[in-house]
N, C-alpha and C. Protein backbone atom coordinates (compact mmCIF):
# COMPACT_ATOMS: atom_id res chain seq x y z
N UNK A 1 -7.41 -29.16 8.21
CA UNK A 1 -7.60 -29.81 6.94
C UNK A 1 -7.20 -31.28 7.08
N UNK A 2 -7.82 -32.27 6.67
CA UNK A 2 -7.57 -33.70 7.12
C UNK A 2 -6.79 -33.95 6.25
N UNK A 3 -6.61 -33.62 5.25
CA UNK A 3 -5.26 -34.24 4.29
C UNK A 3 -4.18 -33.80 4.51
N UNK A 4 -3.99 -32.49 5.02
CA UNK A 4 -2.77 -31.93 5.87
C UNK A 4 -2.47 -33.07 6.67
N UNK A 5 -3.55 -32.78 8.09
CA UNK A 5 -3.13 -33.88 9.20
C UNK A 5 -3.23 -35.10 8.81
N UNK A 6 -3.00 -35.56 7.76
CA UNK A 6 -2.70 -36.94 7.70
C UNK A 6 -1.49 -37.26 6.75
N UNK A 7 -0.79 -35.89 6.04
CA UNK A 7 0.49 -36.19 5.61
C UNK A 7 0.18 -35.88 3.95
N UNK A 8 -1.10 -36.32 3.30
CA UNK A 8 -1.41 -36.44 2.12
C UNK A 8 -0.31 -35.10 1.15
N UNK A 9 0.43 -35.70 0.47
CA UNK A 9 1.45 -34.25 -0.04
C UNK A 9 0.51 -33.35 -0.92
N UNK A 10 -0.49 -34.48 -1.74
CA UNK A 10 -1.66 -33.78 -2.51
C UNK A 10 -2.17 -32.42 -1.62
N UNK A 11 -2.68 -32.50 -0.57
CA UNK A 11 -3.11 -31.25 -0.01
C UNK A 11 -2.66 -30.45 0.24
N UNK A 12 -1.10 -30.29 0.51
CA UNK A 12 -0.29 -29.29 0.65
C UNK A 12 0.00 -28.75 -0.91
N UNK A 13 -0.77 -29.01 -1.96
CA UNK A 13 -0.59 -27.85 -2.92
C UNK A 13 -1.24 -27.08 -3.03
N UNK A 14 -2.46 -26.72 -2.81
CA UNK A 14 -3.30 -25.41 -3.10
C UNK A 14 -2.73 -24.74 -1.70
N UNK A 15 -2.70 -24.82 -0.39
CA UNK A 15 -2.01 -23.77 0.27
C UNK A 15 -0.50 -23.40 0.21
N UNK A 16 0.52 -24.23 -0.34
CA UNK A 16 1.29 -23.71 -1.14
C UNK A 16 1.61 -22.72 -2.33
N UNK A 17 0.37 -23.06 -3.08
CA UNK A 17 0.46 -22.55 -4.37
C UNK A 17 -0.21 -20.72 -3.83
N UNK A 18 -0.90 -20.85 -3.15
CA UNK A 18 -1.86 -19.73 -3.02
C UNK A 18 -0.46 -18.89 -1.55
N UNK A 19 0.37 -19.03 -0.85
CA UNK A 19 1.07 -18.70 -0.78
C UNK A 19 2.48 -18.22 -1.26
N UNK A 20 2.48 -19.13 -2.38
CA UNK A 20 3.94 -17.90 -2.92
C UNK A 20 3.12 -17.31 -4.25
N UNK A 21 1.80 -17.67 -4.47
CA UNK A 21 1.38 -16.37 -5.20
C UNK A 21 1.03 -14.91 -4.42
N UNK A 22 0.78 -15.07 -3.30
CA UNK A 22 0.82 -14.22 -2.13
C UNK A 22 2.15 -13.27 -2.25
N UNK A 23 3.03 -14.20 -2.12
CA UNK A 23 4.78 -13.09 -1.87
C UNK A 23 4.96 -12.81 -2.81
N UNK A 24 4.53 -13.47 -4.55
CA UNK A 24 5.06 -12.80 -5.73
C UNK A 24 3.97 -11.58 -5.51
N UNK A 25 2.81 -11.52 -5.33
CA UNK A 25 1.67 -10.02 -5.59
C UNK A 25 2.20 -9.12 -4.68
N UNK A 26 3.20 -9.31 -3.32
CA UNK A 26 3.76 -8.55 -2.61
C UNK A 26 4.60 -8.22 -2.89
N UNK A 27 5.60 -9.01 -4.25
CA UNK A 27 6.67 -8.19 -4.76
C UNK A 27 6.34 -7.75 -5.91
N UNK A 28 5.60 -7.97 -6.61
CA UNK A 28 5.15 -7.59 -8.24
C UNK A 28 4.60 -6.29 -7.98
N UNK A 29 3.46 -6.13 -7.30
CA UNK A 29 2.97 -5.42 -7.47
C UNK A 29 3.72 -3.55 -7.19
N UNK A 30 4.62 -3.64 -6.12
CA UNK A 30 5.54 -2.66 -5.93
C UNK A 30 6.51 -2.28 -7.23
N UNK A 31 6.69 -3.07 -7.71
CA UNK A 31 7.94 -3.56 -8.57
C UNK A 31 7.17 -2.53 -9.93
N UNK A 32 6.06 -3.00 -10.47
CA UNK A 32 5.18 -2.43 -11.37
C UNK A 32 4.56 -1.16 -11.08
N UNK A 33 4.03 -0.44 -10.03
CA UNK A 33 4.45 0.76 -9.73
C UNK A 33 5.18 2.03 -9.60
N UNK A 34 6.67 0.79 -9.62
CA UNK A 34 8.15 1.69 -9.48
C UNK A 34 7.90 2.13 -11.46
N UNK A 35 7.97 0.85 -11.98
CA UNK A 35 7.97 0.60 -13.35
C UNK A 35 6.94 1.46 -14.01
N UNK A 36 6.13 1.66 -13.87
CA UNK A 36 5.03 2.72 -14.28
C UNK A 36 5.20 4.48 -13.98
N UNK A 37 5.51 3.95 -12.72
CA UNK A 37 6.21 5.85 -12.19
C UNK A 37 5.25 6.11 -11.63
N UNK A 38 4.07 5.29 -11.31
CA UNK A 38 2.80 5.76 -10.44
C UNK A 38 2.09 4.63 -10.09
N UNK A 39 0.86 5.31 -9.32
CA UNK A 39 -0.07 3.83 -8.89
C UNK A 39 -0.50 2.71 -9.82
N UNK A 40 -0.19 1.39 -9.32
CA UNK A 40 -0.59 0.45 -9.89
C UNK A 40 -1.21 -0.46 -9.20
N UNK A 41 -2.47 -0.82 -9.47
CA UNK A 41 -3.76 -1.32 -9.25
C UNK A 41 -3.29 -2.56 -7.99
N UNK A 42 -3.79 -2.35 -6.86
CA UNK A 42 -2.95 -3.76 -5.92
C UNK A 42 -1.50 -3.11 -4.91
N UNK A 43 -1.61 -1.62 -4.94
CA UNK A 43 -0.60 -1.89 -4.25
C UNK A 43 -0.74 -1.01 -3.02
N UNK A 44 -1.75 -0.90 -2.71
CA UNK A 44 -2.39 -0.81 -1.17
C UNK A 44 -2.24 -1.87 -0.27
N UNK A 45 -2.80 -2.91 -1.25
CA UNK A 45 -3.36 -4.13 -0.52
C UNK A 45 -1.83 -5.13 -0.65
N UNK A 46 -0.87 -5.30 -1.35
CA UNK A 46 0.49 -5.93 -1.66
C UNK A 46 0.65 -6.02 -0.46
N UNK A 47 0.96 -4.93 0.56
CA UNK A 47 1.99 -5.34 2.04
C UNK A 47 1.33 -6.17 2.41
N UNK A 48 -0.04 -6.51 2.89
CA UNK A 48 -0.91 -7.14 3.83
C UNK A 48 -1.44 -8.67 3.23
N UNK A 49 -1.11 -8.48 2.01
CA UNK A 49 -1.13 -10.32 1.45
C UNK A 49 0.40 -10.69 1.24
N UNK A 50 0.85 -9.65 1.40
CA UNK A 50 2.72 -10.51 1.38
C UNK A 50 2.75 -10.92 2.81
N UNK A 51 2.66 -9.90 3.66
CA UNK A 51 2.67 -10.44 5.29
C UNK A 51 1.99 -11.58 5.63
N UNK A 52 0.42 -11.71 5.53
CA UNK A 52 -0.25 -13.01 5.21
C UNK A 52 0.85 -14.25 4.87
N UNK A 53 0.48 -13.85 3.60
CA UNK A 53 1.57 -14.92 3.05
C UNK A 53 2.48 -15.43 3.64
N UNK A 54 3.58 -14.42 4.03
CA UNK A 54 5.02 -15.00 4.79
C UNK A 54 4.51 -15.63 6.38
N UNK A 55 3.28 -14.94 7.02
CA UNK A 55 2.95 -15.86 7.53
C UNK A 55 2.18 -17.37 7.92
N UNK A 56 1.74 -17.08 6.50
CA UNK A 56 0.81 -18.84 6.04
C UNK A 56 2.02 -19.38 5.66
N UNK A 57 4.04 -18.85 5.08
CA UNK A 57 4.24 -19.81 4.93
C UNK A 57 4.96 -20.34 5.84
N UNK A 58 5.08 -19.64 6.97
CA UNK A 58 6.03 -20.19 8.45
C UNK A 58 5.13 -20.97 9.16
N UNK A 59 4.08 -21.16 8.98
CA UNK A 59 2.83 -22.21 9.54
C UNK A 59 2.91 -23.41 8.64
N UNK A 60 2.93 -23.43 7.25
CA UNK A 60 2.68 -24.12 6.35
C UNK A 60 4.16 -25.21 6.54
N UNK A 61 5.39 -24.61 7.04
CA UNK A 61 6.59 -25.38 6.90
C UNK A 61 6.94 -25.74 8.25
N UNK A 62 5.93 -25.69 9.35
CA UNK A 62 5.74 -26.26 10.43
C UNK A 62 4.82 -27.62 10.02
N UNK A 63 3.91 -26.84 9.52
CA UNK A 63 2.46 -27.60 9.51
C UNK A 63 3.32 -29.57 8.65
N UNK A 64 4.47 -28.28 7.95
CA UNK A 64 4.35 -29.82 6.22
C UNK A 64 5.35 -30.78 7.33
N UNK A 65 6.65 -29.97 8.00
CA UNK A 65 7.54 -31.13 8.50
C UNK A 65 6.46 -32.28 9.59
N UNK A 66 5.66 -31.73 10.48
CA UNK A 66 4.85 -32.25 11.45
C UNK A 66 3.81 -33.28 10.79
N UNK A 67 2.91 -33.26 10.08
CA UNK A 67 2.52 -34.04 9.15
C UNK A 67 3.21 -35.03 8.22
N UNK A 68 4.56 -34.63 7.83
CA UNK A 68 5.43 -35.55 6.78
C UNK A 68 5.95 -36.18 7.89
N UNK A 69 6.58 -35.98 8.45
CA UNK A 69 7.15 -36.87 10.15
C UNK A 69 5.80 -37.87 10.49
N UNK A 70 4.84 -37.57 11.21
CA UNK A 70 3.86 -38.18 11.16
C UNK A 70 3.50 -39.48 10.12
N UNK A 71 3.60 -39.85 8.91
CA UNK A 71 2.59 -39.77 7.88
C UNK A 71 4.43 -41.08 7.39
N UNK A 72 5.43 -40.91 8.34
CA UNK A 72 6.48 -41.27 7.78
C UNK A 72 7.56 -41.35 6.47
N UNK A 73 6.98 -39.91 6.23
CA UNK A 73 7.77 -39.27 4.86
C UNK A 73 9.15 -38.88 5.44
N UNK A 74 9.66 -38.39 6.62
CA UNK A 74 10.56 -37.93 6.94
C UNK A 74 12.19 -38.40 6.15
């Protein structure tokens, strides 16, 4: 993404944002299940966009220091 690699902080919000909505649907969705006492819609799929997630965001907080260093935000 060129606004990544060039530091732009603007671009680091939609893959931000779309990552910790990731870890909240990985915790909500369990959470509302327990809360219901049975299946709730999303929670097949919860582990595998939380994992995603936690791993878009250990890339993402590589990706932001390497770019903000760069870009001389540091």
């Amino acid at each position: 993404m060129p606004g990544i690699n060039k530091g732009w902080r603007s671009a680091f919000f939609a893959p931000w944002f779309l990552t910790l909505a990731g870890i909240r649907n990985g915790v909500a969705d369990p959470a509302l299940a327990i809360g219901v006492d049975g299946y709730f819609p999303g929670l097949m799929t919860s582990p595998l966009i939380a994992g995603a997630s936690c791993w878009l965001c250990i890339q993402l907080l590589r990706g932001t220091e390497v770019a903000l260093t760069k870009s001389g935000y540091d």
